[in-house]
Protein backbone atom coordinates (compact mmCIF):
# COMPACT_ATOMS: atom_id res chain seq x y z
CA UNK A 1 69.89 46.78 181.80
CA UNK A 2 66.93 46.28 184.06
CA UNK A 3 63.67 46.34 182.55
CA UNK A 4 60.79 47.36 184.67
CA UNK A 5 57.05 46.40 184.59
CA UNK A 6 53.70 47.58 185.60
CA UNK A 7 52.86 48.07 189.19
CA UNK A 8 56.63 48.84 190.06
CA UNK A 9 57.62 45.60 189.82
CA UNK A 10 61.22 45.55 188.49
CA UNK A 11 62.91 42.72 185.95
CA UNK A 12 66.00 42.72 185.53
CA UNK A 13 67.42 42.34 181.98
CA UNK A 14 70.64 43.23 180.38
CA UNK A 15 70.46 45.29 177.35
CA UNK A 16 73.74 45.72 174.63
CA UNK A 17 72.15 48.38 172.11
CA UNK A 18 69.05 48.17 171.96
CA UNK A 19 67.87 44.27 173.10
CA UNK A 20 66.89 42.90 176.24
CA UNK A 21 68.71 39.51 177.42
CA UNK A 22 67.87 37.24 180.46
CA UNK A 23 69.02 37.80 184.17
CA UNK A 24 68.43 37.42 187.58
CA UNK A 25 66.97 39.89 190.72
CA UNK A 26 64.26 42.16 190.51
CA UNK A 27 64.75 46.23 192.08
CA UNK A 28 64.36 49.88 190.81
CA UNK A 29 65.92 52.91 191.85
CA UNK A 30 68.14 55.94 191.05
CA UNK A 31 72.05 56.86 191.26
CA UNK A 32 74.91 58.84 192.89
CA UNK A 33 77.33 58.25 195.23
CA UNK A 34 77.02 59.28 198.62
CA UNK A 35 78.90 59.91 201.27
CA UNK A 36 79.13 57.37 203.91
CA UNK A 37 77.32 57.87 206.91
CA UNK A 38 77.72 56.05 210.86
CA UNK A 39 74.34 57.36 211.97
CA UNK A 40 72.92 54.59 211.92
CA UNK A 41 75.47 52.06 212.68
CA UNK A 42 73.85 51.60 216.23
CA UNK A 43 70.15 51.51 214.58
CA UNK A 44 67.51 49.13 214.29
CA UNK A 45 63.42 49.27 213.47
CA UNK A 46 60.26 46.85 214.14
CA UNK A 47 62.49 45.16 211.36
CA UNK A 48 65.25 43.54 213.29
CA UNK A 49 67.54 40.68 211.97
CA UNK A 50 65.30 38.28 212.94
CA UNK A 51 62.44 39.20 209.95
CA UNK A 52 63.11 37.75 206.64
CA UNK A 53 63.86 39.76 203.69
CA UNK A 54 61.46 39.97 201.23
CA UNK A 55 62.15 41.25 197.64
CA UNK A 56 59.09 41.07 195.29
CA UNK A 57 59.80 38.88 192.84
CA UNK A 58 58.79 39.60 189.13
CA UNK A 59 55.07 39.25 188.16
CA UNK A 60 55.06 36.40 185.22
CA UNK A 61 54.65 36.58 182.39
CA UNK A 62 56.31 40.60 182.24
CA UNK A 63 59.88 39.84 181.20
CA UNK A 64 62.91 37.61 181.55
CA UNK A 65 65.48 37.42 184.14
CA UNK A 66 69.51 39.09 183.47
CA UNK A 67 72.64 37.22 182.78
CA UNK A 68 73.68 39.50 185.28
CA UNK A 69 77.34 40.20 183.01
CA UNK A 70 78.20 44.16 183.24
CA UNK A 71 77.95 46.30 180.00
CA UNK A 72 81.83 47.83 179.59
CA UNK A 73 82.30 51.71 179.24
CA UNK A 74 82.23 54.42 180.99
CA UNK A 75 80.67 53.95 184.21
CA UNK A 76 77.00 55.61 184.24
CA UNK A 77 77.84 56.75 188.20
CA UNK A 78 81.16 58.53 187.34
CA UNK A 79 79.93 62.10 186.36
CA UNK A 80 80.05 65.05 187.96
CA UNK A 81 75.95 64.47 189.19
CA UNK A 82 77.25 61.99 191.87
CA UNK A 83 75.46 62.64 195.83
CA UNK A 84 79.27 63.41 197.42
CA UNK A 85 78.04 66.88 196.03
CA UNK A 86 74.87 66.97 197.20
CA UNK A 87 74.69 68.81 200.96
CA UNK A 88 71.68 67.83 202.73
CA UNK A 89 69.38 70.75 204.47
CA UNK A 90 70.97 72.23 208.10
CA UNK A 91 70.34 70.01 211.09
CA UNK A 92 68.98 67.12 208.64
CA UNK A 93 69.95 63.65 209.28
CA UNK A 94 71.99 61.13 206.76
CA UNK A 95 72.56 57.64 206.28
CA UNK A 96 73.26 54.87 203.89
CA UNK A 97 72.75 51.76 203.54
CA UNK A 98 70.71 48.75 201.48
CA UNK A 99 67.22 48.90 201.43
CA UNK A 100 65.41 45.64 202.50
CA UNK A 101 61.61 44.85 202.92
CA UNK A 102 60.89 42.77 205.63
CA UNK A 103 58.26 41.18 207.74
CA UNK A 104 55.18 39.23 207.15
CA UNK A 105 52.77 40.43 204.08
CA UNK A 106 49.98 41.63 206.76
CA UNK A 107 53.04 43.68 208.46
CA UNK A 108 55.54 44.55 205.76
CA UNK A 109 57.89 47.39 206.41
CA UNK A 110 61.18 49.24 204.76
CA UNK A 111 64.60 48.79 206.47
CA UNK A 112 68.22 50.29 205.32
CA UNK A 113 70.81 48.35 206.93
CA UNK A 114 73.60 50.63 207.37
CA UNK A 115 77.19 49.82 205.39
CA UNK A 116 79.04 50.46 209.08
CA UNK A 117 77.52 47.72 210.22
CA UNK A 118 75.02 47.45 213.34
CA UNK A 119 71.56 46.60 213.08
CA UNK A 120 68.57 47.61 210.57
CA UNK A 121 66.20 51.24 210.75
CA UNK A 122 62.84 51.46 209.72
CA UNK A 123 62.23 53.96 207.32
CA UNK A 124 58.92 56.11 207.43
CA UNK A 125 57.22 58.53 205.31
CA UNK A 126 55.81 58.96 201.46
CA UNK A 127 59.74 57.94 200.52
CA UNK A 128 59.11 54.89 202.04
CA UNK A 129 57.01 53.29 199.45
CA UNK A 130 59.06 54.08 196.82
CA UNK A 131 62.39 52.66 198.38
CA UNK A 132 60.32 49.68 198.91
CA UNK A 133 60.85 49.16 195.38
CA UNK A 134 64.90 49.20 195.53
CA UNK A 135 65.03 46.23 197.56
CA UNK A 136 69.00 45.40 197.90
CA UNK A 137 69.84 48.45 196.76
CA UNK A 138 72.71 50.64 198.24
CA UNK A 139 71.22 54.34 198.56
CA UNK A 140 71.83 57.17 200.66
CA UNK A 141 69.18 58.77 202.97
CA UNK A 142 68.57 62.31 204.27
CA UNK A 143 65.82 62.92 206.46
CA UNK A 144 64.93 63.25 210.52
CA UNK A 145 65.81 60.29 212.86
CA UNK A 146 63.03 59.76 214.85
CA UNK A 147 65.04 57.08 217.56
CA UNK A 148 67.67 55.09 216.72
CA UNK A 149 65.35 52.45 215.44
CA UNK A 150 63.23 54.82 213.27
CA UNK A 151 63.78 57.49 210.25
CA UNK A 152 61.50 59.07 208.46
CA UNK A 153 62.91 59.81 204.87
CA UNK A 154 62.80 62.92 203.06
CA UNK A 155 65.01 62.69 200.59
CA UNK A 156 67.28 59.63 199.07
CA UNK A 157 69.60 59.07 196.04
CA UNK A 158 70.58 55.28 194.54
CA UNK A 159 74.40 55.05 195.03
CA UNK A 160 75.27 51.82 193.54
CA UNK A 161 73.00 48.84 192.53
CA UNK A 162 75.24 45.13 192.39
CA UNK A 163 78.22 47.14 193.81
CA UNK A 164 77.97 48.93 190.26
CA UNK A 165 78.18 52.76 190.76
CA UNK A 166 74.47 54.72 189.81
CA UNK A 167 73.23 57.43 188.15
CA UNK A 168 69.88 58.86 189.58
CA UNK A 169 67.48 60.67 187.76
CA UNK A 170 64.63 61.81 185.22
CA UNK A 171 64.90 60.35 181.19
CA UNK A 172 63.51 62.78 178.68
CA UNK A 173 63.36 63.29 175.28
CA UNK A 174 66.28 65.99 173.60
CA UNK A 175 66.07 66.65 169.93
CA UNK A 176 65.23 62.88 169.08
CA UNK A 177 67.91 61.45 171.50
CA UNK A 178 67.87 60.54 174.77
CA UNK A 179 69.37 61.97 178.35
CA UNK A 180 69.52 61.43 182.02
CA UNK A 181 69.10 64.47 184.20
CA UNK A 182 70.44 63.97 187.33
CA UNK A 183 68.68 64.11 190.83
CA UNK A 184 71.45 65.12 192.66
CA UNK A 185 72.11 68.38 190.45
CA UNK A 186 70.25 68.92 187.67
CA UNK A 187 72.62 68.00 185.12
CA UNK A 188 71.97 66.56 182.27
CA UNK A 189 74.12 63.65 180.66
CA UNK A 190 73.13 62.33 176.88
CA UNK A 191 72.66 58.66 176.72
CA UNK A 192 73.86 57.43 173.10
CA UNK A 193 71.51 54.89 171.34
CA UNK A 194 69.41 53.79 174.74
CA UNK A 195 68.05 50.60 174.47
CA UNK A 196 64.12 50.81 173.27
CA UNK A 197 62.96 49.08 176.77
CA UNK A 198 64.37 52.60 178.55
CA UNK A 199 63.34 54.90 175.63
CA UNK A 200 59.84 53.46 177.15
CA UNK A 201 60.21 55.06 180.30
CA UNK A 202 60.70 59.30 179.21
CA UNK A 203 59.50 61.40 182.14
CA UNK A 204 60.17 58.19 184.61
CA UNK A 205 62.56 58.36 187.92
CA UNK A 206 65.65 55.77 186.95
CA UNK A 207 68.66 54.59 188.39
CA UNK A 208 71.32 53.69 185.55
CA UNK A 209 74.85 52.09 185.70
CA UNK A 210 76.75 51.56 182.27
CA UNK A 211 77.80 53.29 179.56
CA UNK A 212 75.88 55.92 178.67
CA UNK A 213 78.39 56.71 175.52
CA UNK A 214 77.40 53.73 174.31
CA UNK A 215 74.04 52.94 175.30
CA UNK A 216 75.05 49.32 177.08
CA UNK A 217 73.40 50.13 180.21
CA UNK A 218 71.32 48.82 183.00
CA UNK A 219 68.61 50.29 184.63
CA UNK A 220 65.22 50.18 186.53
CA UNK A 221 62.20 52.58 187.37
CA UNK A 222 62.33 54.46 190.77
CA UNK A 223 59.30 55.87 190.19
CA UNK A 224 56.72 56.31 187.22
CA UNK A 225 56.25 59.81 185.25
């Protein structure tokens, strides 16, 4: 499981039960799978190929790194809640893709390079910021295209994080367990014996992949409560 720190900044950590281990990348976001899009295959932003990626590496001191192995189970992303149900709003735009940050610090920006291939779109709006935080990523977009080059986000769902399918959405508290209500549809999915470094995070925007029958999962904070 991913564990996440203060200030957004994500470490990843893989959790059996209810223990954190050491791993590798840090990210956040939440889950579904969503449908494929080739709006943007021919799209590109301020961000073209030639800026550097730049994920945000974790602050020290906050947590250790992942093995990176994958919890067995029941795939987390597998339920009903997953986006190929969710129909964006009439005339709205769609894409997906992986979320990168690029550019230099003074003139840092958010790009989704499209699965179909062709070049990266900046991303703008309040969204923005917060899929700055799923660097790597693979989420699906819905919002208004502004050029080719340019979207501005209005709504997004994680759809798989380390080619792992995701489940997106809010952790709360049920009768002293644990559950996962979706994003996409409101549904909400128990989550048997969570590890204590998710329990942390009630009321908090998550993307999980795992087992939720068993509580082996990984995770990491979209956005805080």
């Amino acid at each position: 499981m991913r564990c996440v720190a203060a200030a957004g900044t994500v470490i990843v950590a893989t959790v059996i039960a209810s223990g954190c281990g050491s791993g590798s990348r840090g990210a956040d976001s939440a889950a579904a799978a969503a449908p494929a899009d080739t709006a943007g295959a021919s799209a590109d932003a301020r961000g073209d190929t030639s800026n550097t990626d730049r994920t945000t590496p974790p602050a020290a001191g906050q947590g250790t790194s992942a093995s990176g192995s994958r919890p067995g189970g029941t795939p987390a992303g597998g339920g009903p809640s997953t986006a190929t149900s969710v129909r964006p709003p009439v005339g709205a735009d769609t894409l997906r893709g992986i979320i990168r940050v690029v550019g230099s610090a003074i003139d840092e920006h958010v790009v989704v390079r499209p699965n179909v291939g062709g070049t990266a779109v900046t991303l703008l709006g309040s969204q923005s910021s917060v899929l700055g935080r799923l660097s790597g990523v693979d989420v699906w977009l819905s919002g208004r295209r502004e050029s080719e080059r340019r979207m501005t986000v209005e709504r997004f769902l994680v759809h798989s994080v380390d080619g792992v399918p995701a489940m997106d959405g809010t952790l709360v508290a049920r009768d002293g367990g644990f559950a996962i209500v979706t994003t996409a549809d409101h549904a909400e999915h128990p989550i048997v014996n969570p590890p204590a470094a998710l329990r942390s995070h009630v009321g908090a925007r998550v993307w999980i992949t795992g087992s939720l029958e068993s509580g082996a999962v990984t995770f990491g904070v979209i956005s805080d409560r």
